[in-house]
N, C-alpha and C. Protein backbone atom coordinates (compact mmCIF):
# COMPACT_ATOMS: atom_id res chain seq x y z
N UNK A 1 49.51 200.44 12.85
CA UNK A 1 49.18 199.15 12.27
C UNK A 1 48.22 198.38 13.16
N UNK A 2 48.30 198.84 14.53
CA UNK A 2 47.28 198.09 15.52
C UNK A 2 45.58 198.43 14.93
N UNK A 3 45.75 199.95 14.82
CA UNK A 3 44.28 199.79 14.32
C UNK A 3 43.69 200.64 13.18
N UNK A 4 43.90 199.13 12.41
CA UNK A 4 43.24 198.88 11.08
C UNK A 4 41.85 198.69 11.30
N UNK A 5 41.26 199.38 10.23
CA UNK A 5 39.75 199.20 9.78
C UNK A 5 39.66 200.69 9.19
N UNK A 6 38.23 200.88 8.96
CA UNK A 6 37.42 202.00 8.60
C UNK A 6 36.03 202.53 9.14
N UNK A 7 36.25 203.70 9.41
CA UNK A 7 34.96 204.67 10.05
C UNK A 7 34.27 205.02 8.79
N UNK A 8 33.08 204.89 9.08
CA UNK A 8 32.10 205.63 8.18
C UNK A 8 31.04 206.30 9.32
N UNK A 9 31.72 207.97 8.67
CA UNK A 9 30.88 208.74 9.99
C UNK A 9 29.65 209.50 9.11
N UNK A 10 28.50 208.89 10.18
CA UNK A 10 27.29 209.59 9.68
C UNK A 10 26.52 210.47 9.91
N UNK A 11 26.52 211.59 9.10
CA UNK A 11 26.30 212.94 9.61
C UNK A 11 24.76 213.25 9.34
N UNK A 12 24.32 214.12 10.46
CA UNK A 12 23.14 214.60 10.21
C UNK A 12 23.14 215.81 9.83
N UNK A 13 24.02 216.21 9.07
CA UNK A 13 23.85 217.43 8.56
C UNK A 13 23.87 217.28 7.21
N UNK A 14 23.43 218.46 6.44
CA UNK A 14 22.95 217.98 4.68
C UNK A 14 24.46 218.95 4.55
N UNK A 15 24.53 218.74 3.05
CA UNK A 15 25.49 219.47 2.27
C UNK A 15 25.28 219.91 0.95
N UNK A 16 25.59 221.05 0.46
CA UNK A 16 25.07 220.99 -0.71
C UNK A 16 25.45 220.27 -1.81
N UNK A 17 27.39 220.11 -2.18
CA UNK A 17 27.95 219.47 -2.99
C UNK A 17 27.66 217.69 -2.93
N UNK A 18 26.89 217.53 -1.99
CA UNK A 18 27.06 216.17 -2.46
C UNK A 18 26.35 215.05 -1.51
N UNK A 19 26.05 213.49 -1.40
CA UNK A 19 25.44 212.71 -0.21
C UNK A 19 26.53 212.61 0.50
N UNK A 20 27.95 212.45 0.17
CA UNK A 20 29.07 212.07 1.18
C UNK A 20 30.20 212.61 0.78
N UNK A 21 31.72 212.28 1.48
CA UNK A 21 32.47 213.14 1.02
C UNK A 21 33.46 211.21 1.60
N UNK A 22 34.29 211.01 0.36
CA UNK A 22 35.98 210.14 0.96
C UNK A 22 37.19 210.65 0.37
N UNK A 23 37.82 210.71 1.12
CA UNK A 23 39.22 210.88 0.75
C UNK A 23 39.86 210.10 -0.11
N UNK A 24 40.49 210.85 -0.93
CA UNK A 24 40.65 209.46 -2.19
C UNK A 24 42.44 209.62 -2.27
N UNK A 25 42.91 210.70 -2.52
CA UNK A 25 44.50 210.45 -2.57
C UNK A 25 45.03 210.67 -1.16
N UNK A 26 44.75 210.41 -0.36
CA UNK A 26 45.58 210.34 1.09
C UNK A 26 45.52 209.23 1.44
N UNK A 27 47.00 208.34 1.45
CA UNK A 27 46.72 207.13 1.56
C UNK A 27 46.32 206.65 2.82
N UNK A 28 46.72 207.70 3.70
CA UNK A 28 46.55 207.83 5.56
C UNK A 28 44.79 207.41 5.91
N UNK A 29 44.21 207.72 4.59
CA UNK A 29 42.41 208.27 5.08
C UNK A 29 42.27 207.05 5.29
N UNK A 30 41.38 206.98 6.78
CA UNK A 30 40.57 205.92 6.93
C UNK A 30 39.11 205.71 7.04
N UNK A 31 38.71 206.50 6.32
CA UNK A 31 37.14 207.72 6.91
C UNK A 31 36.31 207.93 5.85
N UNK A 32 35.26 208.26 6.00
CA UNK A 32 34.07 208.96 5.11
C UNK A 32 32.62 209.27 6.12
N UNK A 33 32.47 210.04 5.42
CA UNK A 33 31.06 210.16 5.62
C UNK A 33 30.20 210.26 4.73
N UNK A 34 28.95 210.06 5.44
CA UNK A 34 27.68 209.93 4.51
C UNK A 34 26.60 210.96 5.00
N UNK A 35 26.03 212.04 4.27
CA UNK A 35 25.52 213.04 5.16
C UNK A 35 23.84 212.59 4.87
N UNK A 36 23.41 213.37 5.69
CA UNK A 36 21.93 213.02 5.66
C UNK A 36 20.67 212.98 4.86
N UNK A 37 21.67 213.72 3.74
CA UNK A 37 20.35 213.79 2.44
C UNK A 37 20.57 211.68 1.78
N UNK A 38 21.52 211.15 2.13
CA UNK A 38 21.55 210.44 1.57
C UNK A 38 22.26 208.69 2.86
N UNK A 39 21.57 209.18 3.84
CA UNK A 39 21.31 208.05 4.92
C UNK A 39 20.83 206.82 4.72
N UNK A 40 19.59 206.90 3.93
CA UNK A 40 19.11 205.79 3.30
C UNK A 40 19.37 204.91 1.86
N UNK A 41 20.81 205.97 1.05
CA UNK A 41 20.93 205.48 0.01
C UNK A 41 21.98 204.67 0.29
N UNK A 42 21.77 203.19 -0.03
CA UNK A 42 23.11 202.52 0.26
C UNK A 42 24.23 202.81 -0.41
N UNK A 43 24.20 202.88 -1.82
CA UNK A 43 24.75 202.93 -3.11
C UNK A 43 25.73 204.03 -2.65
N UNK A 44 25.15 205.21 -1.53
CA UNK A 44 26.22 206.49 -1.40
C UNK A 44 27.47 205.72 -0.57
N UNK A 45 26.73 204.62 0.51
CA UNK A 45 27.90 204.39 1.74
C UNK A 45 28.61 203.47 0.69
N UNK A 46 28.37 202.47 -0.45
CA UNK A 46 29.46 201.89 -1.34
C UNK A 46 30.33 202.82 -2.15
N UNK A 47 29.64 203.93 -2.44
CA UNK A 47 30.47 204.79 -3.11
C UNK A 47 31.62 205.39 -2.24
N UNK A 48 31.47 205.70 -1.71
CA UNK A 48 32.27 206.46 -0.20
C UNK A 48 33.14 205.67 -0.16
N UNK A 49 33.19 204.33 0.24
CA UNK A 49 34.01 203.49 0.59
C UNK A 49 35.08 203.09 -0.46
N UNK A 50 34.32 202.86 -1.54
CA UNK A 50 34.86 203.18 -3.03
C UNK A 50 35.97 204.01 -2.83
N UNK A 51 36.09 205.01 -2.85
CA UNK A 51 37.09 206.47 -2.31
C UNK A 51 38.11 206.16 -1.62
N UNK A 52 37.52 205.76 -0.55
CA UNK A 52 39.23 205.58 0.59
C UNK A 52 39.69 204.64 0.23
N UNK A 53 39.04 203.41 -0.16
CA UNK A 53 39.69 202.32 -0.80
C UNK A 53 40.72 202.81 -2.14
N UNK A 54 40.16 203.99 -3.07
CA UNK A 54 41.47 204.40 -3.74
C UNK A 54 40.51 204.62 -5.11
N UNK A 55 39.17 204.70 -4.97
CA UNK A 55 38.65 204.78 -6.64
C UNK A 55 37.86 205.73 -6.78
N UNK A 56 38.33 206.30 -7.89
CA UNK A 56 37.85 207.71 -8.90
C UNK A 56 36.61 207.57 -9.23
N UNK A 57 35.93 209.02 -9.62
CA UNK A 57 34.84 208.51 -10.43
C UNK A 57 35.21 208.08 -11.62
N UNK A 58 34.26 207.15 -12.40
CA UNK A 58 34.46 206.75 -13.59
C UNK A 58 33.73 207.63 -14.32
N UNK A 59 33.91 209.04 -14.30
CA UNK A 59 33.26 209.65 -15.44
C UNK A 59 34.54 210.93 -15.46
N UNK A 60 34.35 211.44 -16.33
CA UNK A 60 35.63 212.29 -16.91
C UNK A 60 35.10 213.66 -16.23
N UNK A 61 36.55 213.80 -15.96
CA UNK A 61 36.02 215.43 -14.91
C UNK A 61 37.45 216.72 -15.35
N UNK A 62 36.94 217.56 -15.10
CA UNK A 62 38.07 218.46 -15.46
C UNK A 62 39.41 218.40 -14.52
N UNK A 63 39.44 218.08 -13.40
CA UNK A 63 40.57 218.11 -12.70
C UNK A 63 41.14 216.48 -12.89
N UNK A 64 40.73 215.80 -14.03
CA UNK A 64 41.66 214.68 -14.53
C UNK A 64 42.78 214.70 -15.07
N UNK A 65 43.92 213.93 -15.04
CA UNK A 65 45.67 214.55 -15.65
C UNK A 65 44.99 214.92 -17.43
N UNK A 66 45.81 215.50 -17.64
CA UNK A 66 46.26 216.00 -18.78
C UNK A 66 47.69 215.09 -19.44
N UNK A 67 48.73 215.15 -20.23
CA UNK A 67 49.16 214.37 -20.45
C UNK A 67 49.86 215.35 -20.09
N UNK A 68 50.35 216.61 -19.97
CA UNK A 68 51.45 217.50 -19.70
C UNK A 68 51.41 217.58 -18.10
N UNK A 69 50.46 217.03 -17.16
CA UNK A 69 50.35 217.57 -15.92
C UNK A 69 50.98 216.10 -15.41
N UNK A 70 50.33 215.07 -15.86
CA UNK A 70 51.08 213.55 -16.04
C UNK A 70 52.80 213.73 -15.62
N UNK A 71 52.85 213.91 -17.14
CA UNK A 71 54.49 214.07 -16.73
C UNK A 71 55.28 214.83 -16.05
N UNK A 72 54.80 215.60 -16.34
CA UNK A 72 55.12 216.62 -14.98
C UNK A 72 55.23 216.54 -13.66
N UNK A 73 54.12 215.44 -13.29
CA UNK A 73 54.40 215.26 -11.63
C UNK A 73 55.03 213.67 -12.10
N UNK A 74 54.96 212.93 -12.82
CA UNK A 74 56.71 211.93 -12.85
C UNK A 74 57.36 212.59 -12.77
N UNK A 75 57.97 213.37 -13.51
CA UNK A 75 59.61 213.85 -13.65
C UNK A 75 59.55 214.42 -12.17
N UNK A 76 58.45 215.16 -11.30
CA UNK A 76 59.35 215.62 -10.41
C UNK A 76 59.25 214.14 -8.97
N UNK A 77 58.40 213.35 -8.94
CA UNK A 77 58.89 211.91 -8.21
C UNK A 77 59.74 211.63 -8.41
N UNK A 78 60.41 211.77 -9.94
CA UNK A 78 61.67 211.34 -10.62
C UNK A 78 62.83 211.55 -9.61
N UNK A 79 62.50 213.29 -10.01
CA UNK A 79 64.01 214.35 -9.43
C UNK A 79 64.05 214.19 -7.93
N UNK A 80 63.28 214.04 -6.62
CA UNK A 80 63.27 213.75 -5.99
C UNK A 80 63.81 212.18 -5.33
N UNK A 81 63.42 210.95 -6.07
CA UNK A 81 63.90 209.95 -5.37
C UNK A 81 65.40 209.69 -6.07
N UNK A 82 65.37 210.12 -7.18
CA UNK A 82 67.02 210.46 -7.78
C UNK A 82 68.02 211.15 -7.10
N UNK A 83 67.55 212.60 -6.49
CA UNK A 83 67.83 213.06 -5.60
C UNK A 83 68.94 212.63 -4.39
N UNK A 84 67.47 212.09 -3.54
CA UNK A 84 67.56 210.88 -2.16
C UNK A 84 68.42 210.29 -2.73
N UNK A 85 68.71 209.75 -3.48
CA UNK A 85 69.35 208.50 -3.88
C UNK A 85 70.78 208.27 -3.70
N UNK A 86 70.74 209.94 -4.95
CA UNK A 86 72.15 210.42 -4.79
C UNK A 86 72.96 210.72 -3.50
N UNK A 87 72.07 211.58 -2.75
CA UNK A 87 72.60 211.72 -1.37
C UNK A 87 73.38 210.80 -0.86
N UNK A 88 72.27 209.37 -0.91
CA UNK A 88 72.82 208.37 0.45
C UNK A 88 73.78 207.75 -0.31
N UNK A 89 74.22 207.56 -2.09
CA UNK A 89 75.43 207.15 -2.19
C UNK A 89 76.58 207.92 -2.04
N UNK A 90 76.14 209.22 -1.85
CA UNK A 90 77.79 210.12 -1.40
C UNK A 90 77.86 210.30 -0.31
N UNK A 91 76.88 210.06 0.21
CA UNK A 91 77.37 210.17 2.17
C UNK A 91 77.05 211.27 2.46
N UNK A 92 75.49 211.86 2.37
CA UNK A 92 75.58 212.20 3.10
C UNK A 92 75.12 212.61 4.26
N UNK A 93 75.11 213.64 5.50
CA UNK A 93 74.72 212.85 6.48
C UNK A 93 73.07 213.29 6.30
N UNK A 94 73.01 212.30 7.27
CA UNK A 94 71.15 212.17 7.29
C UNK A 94 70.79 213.75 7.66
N UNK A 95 71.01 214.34 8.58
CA UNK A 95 70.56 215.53 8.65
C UNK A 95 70.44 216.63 7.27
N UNK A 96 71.10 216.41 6.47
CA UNK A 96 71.52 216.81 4.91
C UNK A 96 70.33 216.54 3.95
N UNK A 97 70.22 214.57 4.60
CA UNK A 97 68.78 214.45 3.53
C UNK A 97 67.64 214.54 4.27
N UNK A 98 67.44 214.80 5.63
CA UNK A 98 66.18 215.34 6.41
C UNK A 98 65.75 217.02 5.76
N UNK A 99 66.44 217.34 5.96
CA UNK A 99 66.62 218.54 5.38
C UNK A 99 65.76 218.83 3.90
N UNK A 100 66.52 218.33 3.14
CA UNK A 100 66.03 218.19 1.59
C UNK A 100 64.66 217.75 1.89
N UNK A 101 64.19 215.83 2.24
CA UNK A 101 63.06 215.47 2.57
C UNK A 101 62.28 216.76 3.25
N UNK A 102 62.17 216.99 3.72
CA UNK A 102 61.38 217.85 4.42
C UNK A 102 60.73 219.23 3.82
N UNK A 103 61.63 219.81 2.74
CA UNK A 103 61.21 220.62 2.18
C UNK A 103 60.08 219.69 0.85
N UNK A 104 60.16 218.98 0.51
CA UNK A 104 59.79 218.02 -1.17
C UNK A 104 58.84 217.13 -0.10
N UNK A 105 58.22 216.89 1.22
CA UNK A 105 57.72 215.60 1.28
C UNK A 105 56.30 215.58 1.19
N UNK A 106 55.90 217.22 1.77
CA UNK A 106 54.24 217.34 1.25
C UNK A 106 53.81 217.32 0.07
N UNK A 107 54.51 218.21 -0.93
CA UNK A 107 54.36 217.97 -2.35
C UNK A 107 54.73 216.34 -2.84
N UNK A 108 55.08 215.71 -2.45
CA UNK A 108 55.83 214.20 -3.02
C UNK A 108 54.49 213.27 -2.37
N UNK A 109 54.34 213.38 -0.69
CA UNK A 109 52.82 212.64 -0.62
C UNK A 109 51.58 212.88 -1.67
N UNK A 110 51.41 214.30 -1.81
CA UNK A 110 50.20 214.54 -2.56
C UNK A 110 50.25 214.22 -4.13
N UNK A 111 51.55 214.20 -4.52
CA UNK A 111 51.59 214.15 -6.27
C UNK A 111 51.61 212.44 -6.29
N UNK A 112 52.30 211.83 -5.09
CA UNK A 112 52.01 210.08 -5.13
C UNK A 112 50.66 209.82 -4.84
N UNK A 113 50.11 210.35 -4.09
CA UNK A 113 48.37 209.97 -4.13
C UNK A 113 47.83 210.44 -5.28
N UNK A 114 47.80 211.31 -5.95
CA UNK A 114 47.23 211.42 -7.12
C UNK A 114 47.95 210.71 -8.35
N UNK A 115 48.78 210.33 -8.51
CA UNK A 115 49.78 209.45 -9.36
C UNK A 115 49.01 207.81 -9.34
N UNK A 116 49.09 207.47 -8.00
CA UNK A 116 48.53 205.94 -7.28
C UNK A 116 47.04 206.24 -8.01
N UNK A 117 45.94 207.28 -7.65
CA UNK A 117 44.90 207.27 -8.15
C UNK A 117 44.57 206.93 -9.44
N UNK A 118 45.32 207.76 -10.17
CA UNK A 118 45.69 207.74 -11.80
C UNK A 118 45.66 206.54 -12.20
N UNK A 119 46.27 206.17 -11.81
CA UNK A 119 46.87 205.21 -12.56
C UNK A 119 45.99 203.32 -12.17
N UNK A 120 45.81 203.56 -11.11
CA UNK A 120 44.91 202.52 -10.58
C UNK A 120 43.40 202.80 -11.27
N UNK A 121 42.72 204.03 -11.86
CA UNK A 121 41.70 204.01 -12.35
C UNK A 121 41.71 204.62 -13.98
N UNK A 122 42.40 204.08 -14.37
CA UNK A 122 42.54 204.26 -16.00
C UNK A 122 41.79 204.37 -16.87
N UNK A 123 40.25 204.24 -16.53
CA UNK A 123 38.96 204.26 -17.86
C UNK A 123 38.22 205.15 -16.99
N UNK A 124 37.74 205.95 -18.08
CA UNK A 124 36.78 207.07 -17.45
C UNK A 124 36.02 207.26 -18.94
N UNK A 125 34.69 207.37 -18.62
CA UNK A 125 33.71 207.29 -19.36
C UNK A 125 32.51 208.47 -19.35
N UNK A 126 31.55 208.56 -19.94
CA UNK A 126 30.60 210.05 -20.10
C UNK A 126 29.66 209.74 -18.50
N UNK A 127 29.91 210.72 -18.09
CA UNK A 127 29.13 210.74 -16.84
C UNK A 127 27.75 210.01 -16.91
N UNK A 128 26.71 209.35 -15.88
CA UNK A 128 25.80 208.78 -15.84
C UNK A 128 25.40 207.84 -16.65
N UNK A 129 26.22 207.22 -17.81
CA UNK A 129 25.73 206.27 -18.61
C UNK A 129 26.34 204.68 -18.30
N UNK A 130 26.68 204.97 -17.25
CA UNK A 130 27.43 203.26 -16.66
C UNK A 130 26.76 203.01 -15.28
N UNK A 131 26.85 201.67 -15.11
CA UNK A 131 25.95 201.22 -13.85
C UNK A 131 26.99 201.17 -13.01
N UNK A 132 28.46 201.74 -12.98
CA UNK A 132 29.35 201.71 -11.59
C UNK A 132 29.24 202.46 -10.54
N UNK A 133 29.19 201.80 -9.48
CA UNK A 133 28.96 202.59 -8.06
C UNK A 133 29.82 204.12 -8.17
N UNK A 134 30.81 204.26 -9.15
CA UNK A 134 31.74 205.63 -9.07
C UNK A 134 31.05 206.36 -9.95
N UNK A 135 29.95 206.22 -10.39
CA UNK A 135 29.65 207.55 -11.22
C UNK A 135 28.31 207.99 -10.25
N UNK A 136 27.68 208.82 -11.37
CA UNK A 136 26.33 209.75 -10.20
C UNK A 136 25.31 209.61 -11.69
N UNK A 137 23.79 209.41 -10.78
CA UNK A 137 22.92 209.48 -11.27
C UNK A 137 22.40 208.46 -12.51
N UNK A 138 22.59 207.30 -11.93
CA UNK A 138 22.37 206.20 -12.69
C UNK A 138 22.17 205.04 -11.76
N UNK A 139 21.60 203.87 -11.93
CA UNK A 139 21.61 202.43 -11.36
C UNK A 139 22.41 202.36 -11.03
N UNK A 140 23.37 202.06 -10.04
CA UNK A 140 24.63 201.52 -9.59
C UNK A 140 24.56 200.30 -9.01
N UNK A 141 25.39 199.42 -9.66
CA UNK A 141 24.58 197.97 -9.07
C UNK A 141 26.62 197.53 -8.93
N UNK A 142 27.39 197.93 -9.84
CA UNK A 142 28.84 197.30 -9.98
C UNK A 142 30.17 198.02 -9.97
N UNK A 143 31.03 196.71 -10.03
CA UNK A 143 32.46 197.86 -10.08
C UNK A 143 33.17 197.22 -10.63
N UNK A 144 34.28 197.29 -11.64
CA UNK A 144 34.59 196.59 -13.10
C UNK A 144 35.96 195.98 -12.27
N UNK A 145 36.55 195.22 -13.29
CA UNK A 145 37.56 194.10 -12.29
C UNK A 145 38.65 195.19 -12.39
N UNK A 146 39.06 195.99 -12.98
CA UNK A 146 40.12 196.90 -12.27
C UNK A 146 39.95 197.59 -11.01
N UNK A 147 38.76 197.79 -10.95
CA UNK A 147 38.68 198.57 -9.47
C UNK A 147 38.66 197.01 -8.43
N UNK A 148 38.32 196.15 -8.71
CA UNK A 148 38.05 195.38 -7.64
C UNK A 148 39.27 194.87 -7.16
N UNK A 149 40.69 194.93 -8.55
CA UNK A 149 41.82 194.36 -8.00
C UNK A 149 42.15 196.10 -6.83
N UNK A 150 42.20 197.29 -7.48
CA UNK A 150 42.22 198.55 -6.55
C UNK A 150 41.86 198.06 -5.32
N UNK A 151 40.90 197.69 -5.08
CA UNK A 151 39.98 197.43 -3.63
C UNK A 151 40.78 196.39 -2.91
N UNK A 152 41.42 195.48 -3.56
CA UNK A 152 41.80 194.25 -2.80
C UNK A 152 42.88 194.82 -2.57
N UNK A 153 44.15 195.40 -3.50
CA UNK A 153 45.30 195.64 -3.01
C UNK A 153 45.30 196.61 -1.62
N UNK A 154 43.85 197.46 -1.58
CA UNK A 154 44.41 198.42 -0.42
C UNK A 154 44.22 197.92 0.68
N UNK A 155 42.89 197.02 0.58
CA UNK A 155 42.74 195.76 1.80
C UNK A 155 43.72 195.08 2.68
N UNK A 156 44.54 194.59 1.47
CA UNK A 156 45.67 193.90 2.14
C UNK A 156 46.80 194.94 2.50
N UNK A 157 46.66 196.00 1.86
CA UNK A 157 47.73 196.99 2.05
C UNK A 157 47.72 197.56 3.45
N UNK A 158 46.39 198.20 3.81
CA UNK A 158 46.15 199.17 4.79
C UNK A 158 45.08 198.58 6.07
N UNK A 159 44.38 197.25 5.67
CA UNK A 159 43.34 197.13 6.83
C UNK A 159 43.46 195.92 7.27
N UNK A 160 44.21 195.00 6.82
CA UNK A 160 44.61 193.58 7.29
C UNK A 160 45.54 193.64 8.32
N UNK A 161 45.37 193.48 9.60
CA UNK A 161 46.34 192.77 10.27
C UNK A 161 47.20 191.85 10.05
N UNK A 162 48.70 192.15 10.12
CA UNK A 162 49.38 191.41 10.09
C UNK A 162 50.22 191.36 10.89
């Protein structure tokens, strides 16, 4: 909690997939980079930042939920904190639910970062025909008031001193 903020590391090396790369479902990420084909594009270091702050592209991509993949990773957040739950009202001992936790907690971080993503970016639209900093290959000048409340909650969530 001492140190809050964000790195934006700038690389001089090109890449092929892309101007930068942020971490978008790890809520831990504090980072991006911006590689060198795209040093001078500002629009990439807002986009980037976009990312760790917690926002998707706004254009529809194949690795977006499905409505069966949706529920699927609820029910198993479900079975898991139901789980926990159960444990600590029957007693039992912590080593019991370390145990359990430990096997379910990598899968449970990663299906809550993509869950948190989801759901914080709910409109997705045809690639390149919107002026939002989250899509590619268009004007990017904005970012619609759902992402901006996204942006503020992680602000206060993850980079504010308190």
């Amino acid at each position: 909690a001492k140190k809050r903020g964000l790195v934006v590391f700038l690389s001089p090396i090109g890449n092929q997939d892309g101007g930068g790369q942020g971490r978008l479902n790890d809520v831990d990420a504090k980072h991006c980079v911006v590689y060198y084909s795209n040093l001078h594009h500002k629009e990439s270091f807002v986009h980037e930042i976009g990312h760790v702050l917690g926002l998707s592209h706004s254009f529809k991509q194949e690795k977006d939920y499905s409505a069966s993949k949706l529920e699927e990773h609820n029910f198993f957040i479900k079975q898991v904190d139901d789980r926990i739950n159960a444990m600590l009202e029957y007693g039992f001992s912590k080593k019991e639910i370390a145990d359990f936790w430990n096997v379910h907690k990598k899968n449970y971080k990663r299906i809550r970062g993509d869950l948190n993503v989801h759901y914080r970016n709910p409109y997705k639209f045809e690639q390149s025909k919107t002026d939002n900093f989250m899509d590619y290959y268009n004007n990017r000048v904005s970012f619609w008031k759902f992402q901006w409340k996204a942006i503020q909650d992680d602000i206060i969530k993850f980079y504010i001193a308190k």
